[in-house]
Protein backbone atom coordinates (compact mmCIF):
# COMPACT_ATOMS: atom_id res chain seq x y z
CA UNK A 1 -2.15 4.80 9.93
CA UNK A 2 -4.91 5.12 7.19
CA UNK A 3 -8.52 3.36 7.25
CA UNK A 4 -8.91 0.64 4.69
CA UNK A 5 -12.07 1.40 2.44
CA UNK A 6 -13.62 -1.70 0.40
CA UNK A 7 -15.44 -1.38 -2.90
CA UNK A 8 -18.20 -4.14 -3.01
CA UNK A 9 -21.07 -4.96 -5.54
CA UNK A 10 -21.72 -7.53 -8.19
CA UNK A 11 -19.62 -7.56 -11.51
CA UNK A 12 -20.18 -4.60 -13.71
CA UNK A 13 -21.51 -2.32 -11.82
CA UNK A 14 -18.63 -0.01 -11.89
CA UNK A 15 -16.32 -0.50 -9.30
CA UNK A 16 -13.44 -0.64 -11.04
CA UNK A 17 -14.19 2.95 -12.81
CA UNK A 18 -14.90 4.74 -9.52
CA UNK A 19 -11.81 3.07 -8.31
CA UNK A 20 -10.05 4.45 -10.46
CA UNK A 21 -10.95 7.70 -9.81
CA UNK A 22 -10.55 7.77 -6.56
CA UNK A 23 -6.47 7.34 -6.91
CA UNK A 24 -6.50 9.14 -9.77
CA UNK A 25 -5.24 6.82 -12.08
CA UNK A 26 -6.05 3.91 -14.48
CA UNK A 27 -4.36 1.02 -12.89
CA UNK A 28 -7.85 -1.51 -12.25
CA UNK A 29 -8.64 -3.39 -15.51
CA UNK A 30 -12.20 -1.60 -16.85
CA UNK A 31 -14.47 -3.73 -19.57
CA UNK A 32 -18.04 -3.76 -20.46
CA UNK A 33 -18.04 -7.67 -20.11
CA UNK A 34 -19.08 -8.42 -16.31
CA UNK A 35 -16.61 -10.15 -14.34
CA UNK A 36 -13.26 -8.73 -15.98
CA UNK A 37 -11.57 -7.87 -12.31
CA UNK A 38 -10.02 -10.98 -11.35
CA UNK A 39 -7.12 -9.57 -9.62
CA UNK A 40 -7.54 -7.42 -6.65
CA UNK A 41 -5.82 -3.32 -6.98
CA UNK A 42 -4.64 -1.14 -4.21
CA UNK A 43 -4.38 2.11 -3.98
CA UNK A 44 -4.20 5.65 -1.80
CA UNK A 45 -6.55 8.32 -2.13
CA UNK A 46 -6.81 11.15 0.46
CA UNK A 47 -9.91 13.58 0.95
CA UNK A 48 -10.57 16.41 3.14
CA UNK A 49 -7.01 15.98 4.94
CA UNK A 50 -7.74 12.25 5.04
CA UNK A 51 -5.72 9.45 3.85
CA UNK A 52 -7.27 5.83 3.07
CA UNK A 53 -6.30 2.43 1.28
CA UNK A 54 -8.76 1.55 -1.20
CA UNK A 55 -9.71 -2.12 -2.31
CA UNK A 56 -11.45 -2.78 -5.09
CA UNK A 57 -12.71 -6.46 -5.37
CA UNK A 58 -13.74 -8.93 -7.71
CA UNK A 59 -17.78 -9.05 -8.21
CA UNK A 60 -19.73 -10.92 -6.35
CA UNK A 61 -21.69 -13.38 -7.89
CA UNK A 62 -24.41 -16.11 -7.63
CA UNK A 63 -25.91 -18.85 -9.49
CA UNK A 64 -23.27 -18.17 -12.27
CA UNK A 65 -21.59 -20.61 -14.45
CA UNK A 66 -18.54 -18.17 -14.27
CA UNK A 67 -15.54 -20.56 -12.76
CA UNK A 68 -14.45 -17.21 -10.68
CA UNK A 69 -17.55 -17.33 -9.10
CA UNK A 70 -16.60 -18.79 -5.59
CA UNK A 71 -13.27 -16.81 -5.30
CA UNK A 72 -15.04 -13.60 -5.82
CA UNK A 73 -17.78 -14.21 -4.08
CA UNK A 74 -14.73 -15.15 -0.84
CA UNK A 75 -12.50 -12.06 -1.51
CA UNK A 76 -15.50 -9.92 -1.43
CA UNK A 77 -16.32 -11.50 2.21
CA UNK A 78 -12.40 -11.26 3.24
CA UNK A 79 -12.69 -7.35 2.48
CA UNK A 80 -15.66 -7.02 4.53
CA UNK A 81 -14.03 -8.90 7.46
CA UNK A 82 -10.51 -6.47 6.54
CA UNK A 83 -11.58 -3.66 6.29
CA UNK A 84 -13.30 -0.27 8.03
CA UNK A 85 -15.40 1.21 5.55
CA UNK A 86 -17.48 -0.98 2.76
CA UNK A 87 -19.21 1.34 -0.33
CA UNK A 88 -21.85 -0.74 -1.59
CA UNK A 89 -21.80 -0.16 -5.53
CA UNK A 90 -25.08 -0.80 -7.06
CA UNK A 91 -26.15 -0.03 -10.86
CA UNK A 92 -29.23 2.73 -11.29
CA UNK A 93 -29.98 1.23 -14.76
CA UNK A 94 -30.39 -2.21 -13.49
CA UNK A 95 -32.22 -1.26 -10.22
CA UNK A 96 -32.09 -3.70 -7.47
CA UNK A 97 -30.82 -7.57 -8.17
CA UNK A 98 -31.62 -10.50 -6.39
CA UNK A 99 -26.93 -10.23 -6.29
CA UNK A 100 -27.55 -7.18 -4.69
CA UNK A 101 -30.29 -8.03 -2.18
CA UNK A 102 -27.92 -11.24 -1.45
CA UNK A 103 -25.04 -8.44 -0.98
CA UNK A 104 -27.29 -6.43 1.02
CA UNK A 105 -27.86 -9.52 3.27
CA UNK A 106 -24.25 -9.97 3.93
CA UNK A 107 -23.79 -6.27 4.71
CA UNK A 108 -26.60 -6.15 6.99
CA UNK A 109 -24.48 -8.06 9.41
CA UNK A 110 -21.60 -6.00 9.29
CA UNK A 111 -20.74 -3.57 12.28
CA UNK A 112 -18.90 -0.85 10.08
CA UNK A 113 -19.96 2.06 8.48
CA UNK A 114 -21.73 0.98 4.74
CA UNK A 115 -21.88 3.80 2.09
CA UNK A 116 -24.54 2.75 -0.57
CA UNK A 117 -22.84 4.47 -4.35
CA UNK A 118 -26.14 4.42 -7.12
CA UNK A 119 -23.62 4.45 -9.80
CA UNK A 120 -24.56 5.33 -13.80
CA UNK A 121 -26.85 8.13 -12.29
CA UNK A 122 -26.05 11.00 -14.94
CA UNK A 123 -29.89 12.60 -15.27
CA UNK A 124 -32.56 13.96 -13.72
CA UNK A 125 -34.55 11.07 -14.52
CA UNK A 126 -32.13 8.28 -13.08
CA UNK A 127 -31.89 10.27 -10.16
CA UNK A 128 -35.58 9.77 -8.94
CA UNK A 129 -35.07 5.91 -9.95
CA UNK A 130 -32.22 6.17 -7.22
CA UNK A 131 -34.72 5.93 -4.85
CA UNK A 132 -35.50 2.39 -4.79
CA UNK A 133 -32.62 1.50 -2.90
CA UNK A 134 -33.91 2.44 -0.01
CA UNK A 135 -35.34 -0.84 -0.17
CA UNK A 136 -31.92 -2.55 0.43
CA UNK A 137 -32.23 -1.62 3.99
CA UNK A 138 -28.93 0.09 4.54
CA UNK A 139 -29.65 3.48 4.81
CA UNK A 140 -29.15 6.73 2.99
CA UNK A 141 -27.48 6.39 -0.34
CA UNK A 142 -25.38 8.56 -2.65
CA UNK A 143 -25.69 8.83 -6.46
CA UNK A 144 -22.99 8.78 -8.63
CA UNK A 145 -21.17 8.78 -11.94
CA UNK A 146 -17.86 6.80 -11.79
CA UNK A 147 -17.25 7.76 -15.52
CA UNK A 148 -17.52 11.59 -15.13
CA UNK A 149 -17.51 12.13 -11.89
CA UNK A 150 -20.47 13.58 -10.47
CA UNK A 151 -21.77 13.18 -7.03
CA UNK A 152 -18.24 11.28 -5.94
CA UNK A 153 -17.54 14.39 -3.90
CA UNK A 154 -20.32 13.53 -1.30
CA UNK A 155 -19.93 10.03 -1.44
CA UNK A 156 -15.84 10.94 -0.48
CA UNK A 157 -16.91 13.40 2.31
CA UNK A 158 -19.44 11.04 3.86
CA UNK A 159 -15.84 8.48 3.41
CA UNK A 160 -14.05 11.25 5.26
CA UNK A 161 -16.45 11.54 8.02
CA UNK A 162 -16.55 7.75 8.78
CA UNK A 163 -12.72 7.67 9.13
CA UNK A 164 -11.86 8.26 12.62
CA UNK A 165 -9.32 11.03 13.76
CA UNK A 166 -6.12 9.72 14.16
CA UNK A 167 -4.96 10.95 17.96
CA UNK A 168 -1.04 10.04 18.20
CA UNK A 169 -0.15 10.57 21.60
CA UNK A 170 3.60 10.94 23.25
CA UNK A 171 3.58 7.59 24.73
CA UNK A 172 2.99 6.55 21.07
CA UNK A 173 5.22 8.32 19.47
CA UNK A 174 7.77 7.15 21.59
CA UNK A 175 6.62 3.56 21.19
CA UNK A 176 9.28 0.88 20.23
CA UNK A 177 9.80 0.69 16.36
CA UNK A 178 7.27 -1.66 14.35
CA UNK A 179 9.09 -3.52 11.98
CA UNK A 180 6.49 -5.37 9.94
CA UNK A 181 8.00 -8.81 8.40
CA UNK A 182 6.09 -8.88 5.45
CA UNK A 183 6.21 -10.95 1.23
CA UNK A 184 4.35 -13.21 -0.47
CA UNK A 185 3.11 -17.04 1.26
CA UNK A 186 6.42 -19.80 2.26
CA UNK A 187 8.82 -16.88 1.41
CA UNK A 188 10.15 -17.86 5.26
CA UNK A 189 9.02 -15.02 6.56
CA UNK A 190 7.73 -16.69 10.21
CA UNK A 191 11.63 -18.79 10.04
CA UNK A 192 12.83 -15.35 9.42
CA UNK A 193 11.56 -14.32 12.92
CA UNK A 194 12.21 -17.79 14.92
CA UNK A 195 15.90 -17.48 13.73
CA UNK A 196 16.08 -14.05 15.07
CA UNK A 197 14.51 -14.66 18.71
CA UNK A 198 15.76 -18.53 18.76
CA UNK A 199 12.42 -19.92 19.67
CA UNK A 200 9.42 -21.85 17.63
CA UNK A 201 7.10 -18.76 18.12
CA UNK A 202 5.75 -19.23 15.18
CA UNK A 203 4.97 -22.37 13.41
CA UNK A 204 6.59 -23.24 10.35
CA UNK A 205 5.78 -25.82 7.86
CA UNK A 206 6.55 -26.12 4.37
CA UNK A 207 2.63 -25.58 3.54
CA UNK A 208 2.33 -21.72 2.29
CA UNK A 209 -0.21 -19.61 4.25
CA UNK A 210 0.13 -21.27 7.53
CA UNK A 211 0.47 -18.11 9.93
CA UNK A 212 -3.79 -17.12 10.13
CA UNK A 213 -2.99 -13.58 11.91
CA UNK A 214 -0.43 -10.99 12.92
CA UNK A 215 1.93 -11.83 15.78
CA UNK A 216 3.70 -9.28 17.36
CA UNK A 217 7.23 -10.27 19.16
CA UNK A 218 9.22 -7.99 20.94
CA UNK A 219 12.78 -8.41 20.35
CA UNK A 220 15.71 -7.03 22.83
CA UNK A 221 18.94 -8.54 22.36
CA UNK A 222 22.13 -7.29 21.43
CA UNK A 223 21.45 -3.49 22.05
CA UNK A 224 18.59 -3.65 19.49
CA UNK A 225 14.88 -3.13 20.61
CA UNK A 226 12.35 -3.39 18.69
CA UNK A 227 8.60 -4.99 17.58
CA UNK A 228 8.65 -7.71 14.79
CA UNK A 229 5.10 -8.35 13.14
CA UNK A 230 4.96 -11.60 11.58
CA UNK A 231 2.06 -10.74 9.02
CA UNK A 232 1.80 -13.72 6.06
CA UNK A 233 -1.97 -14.13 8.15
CA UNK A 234 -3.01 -16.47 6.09
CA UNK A 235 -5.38 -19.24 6.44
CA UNK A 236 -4.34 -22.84 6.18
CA UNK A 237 -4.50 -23.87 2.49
CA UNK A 238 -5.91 -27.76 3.48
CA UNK A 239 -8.53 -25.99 5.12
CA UNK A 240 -9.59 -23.21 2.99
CA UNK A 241 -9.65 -22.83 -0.54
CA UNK A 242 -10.08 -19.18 -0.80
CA UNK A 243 -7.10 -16.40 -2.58
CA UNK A 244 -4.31 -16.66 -0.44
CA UNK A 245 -2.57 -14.16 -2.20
CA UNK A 246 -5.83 -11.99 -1.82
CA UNK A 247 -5.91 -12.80 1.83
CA UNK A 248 -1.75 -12.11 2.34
CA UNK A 249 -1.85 -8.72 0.93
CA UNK A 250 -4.82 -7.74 2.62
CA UNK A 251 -3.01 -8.65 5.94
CA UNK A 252 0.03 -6.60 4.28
CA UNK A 253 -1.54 -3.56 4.00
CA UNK A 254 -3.00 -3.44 7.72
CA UNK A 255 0.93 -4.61 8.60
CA UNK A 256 2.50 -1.70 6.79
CA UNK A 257 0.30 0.70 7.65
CA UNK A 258 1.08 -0.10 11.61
CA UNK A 259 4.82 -0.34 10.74
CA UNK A 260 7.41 2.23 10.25
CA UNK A 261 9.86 -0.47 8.36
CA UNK A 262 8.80 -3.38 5.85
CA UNK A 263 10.81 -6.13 5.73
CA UNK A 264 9.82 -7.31 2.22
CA UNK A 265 11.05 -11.28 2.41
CA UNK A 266 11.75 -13.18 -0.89
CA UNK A 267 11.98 -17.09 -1.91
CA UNK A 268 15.50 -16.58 -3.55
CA UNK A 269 14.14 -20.35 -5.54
CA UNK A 270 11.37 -18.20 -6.91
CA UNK A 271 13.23 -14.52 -7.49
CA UNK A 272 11.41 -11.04 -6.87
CA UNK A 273 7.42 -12.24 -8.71
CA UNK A 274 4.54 -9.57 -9.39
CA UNK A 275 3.19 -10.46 -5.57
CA UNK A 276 6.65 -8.88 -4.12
CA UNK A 277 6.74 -5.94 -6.10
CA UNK A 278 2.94 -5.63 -4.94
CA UNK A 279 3.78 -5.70 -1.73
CA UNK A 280 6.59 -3.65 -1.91
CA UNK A 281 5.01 -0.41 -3.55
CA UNK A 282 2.83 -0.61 -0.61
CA UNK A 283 5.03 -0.30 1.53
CA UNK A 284 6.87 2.82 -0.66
CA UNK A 285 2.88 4.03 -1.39
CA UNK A 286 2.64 4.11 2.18
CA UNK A 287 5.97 6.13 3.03
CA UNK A 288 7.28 3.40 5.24
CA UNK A 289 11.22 2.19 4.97
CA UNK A 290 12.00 -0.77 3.13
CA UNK A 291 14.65 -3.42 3.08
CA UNK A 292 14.52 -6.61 1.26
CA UNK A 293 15.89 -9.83 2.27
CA UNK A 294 16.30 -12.45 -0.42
CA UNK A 295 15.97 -15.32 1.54
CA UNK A 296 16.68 -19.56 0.68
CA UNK A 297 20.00 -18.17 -0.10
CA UNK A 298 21.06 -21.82 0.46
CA UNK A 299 19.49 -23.02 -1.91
CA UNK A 300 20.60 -21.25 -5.03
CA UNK A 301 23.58 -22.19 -6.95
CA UNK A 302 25.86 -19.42 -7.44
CA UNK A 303 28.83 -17.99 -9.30
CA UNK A 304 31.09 -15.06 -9.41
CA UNK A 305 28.46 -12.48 -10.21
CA UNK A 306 24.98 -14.41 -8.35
CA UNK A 307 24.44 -11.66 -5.79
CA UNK A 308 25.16 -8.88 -7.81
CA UNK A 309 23.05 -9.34 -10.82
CA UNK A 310 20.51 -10.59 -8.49
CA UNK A 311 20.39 -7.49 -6.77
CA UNK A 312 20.51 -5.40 -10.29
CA UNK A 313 17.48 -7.55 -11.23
CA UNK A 314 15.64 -6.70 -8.10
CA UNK A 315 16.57 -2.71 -9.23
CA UNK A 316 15.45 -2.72 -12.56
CA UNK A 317 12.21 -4.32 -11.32
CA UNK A 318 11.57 -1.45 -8.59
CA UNK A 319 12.97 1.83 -10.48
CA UNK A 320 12.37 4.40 -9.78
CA UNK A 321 12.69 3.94 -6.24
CA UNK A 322 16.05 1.77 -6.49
CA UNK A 323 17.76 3.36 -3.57
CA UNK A 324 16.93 0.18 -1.06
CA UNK A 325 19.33 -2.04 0.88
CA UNK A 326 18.80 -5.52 -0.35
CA UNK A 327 20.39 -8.28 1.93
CA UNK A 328 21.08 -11.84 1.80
CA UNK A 329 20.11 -14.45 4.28
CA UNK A 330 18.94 -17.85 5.08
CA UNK A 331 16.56 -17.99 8.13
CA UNK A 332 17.28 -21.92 8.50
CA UNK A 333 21.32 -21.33 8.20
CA UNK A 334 20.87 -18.51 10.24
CA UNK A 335 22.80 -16.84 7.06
CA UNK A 336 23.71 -12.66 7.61
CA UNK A 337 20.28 -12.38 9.76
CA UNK A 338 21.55 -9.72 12.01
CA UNK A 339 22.90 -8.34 9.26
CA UNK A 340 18.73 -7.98 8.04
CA UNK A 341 18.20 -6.31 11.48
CA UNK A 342 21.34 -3.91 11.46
CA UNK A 343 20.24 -2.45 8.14
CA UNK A 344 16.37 -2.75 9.35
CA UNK A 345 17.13 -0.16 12.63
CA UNK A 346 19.42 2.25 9.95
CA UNK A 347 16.66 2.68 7.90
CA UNK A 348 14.39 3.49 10.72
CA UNK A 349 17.07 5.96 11.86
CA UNK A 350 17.61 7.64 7.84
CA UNK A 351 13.10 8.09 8.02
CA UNK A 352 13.32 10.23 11.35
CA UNK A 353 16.18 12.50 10.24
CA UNK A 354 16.24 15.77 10.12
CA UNK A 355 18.45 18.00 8.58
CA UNK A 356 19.14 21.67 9.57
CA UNK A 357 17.90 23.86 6.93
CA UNK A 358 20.85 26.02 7.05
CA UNK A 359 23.20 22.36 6.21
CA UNK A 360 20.39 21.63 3.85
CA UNK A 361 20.68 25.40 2.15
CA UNK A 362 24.42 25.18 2.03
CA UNK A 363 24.40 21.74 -0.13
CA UNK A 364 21.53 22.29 -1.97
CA UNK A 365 21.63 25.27 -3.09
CA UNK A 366 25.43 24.61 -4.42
CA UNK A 367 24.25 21.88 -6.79
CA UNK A 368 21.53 23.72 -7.90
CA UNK A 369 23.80 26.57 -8.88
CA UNK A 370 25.72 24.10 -10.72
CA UNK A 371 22.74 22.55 -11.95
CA UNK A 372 20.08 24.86 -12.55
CA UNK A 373 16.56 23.23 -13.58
CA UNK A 374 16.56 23.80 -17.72
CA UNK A 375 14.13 27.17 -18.86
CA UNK A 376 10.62 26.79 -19.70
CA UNK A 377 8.97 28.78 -22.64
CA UNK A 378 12.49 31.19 -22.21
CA UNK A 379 11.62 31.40 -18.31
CA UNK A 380 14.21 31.07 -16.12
CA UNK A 381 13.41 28.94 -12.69
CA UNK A 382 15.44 30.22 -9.85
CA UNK A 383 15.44 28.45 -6.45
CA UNK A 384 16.42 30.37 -3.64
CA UNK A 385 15.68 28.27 -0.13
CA UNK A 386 15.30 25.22 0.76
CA UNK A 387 13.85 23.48 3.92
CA UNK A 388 12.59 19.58 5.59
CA UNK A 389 9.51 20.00 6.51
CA UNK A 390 8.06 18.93 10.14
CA UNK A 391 6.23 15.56 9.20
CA UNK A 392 7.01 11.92 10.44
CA UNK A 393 8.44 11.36 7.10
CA UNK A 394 11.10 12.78 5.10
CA UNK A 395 9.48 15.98 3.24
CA UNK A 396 11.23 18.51 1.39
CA UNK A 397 10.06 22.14 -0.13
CA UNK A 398 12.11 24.23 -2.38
CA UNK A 399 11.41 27.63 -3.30
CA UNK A 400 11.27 28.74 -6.42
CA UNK A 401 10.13 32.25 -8.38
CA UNK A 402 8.32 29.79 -10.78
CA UNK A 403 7.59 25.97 -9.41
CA UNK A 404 4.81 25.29 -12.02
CA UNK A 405 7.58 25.11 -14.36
CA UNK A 406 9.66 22.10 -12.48
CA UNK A 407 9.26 18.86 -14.29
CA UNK A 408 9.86 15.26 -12.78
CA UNK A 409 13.46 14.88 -14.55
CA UNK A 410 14.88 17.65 -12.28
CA UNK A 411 12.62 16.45 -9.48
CA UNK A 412 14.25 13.10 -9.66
CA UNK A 413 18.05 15.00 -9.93
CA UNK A 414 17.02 17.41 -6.49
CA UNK A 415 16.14 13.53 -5.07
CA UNK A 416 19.39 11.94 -5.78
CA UNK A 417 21.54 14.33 -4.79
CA UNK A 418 19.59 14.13 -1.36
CA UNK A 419 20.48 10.72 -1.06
CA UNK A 420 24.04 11.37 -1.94
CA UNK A 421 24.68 13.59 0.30
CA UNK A 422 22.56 12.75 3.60
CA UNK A 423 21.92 8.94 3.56
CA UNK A 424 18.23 8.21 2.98
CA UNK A 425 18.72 4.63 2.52
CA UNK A 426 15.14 2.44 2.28
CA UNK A 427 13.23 5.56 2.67
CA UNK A 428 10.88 7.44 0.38
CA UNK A 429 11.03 11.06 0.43
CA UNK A 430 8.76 13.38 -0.76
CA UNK A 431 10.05 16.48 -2.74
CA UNK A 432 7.42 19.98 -3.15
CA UNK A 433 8.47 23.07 -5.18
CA UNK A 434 6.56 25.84 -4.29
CA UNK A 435 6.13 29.67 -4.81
CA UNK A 436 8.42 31.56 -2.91
């Protein structure tokens, strides 16, 4: 399981650039107007051997005329409460705000390691003006420059250091699979689990975002074992106006991270929205198995060809990773629910297998003989051995005289034929290609 790392600061500072840098990718919306991130991005980064979640939130703003002011200002205040590590961004060019020193206030309070990031510092000059946030009260802080880069690399080791070793014992190891239940607010996901263990465990009511926190069942009935984590943890909506959606996929990630399967549930009324596909590239982000259950299967009027193009929908939507059972239930008909648990403990089974490198050689290297990857530049690529590697997930390296010439078509063609032959149903798997 990975630490969850929050990026907090007042609009425009630029959280949303360093965010982006730290995944490596342009996915948060970036814009000199202050305010632009409304929507909340996830991502994984890894330094130094460790891997984190990062948040990046909405700014967090005061005395503002802006009508996103009072969700921002909660989401920023859910992350704090969420998460392990808070970086504090703050803008050198500005110097310190009466946002920030409100900000400052807040994090003050907080029990959890608080990295100050002086971003815009890209000088000499800016660099001595960096030294006014001492004032802030929070300790040491690190300058950076989101845009180019410099000084993120001791902002990310001091990141490193806060994240505690993770120390899996035997006992855990051989704990009882987590399967975290897990989709957007009323999907059914806490009928999902009452249907299964035949008791009101949870309460359900027709209000979304009425589960506040995680519940953890056990489950041992007809030979299956197993932990079920009901994790909508969501407030009630009379009684709290804040983001639910911010608040359920904040729960979501701590869920999945705990969990070795995600059971994504869907409204079948409502069909696979942005918010599922959210939550399920978490889950694939975070190497867990998946299965989806499209449930309120009641409640949709079908024909011939329903299921089917339902599922094909639900496909197109998650390519490239399409290679997940989808099943379909009704938690209040009890509708093909054991079914949802069958394929639930067979995907838990395909993300522990191994195969024996000698079966793995003896396939593999058959197809690729067949199906050599194309030349490069009039170099031929020739891959020779093959082997799974020893992690908790499924890993596979090939060997090749020249891997730097292996592009993601072929990659994706040495992945399929994996899951032809040797049944990795629900479960990512990671392929290397590296020098023999």
């Amino acid at each position: 399981m990975s630490s969850i790392v929050a990026i907090v600061g007042r609009p425009n500072v630029g959280k949303s650039t360093f965010f982006n840098r730290l995944i490596k990718r342009r996915e948060a919306i970036v814009d000199s107007v202050s305010g632009v991130t409304r929507d909340r991005h996830y991502g994984k980064s890894d330094w130094n051997g460790k891997e984190f979640s990062v948040i990046d939130t909405g700014g967090y703003i005061v005395g503002s005329d802006d009508i996103f002011e009072g969700e921002i200002r909660k989401q920023v205040q859910l992350a704090i409460d969420e998460a392990d590590i808070i970086v504090f961004v703050v803008d050198v060019e500005d110097g310190i705000t009466p946002m920030d020193d409100e900000v400052a206030g807040i994090l003050r309070q907080v029990d959890k390691p608080i990295l100050i990031a002086v971003n815009k510092v890209d000088n000499a000059m800016r660099t001595a003006d960096a030294v006014e946030f001492y004032n802030l009260g929070l300790g040491d802080y690190y300058t950076i420059s989101s845009i180019n880069g410099s000084g993120t690399g001791d902002l990310l080791d001091a990141i490193a250091e806060a994240i505690p070793e993770q120390i899996v014992s035997e006992e855990e190891a051989e704990e009882l699979p987590r399967f975290a239940v897990v989709g957007r607010p009323n999907a059914g996901k806490s009928s999902f689990i009452n249907a299964l263990i035949g008791e009101d465990r949870n309460i359900v009511t027709n209000i979304a975002g009425t589960t506040r926190d995680s519940i953890d069942t056990k489950y041992n009935r007809f030979g299956f074992e197993f932990n079920l984590v009901d994790t909508a943890g969501i407030r009630k909506k009379s009684k709290v106006k804040e983001d639910l959606e911010f608040y359920s996929v904040m729960r979501a990630v701590r869920a999945i991270e705990h969990s070795d399967v995600a059971i994504v549930v869907v409204d079948a009324t409502r069909g696979f929205e942005s918010q599922d596909q959210n939550i399920f590239w978490l889950a694939e982000k975070n190497k867990k198995g998946v299965v989806v259950l499209i449930n309120k299967w009641d409640l949709v009027e079908k024909e011939t060809n329903t299921m089917r193009d339902f599922e094909a929908k639900i496909k197109k939507q998650i390519a490239p990773f399409t290679d997940v059972p989808v099943v379909f239930i009704s938690a209040l008909t009890k509708q093909r629910i054991f079914k949802a648990i069958e394929t639930a403990v067979e995907v838990f089974q395909n993300r522990k297998k191994r195969i024996s490198t000698s079966k793995l050689n003896d396939t593999m290297l058959e197809i690729i003989k067949q199906n050599p990857p194309p030349a490069t530049k009039g170099k031929y690529i020739k891959i020779k051995f093959c082997t799974q590697l020893p992690t908790r997930t499924p890993q596979f390296a090939f060997f090749a005289n020249l891997p730097q010439y292996v592009k993601d078509p072929y990659k994706r063609f040495i992945e399929n034929k994996l899951r032809e032959h040797f049944d990795f149903n629900g479960v990512p798997i990671t392929i290397y290609f590296r020098q023999k």
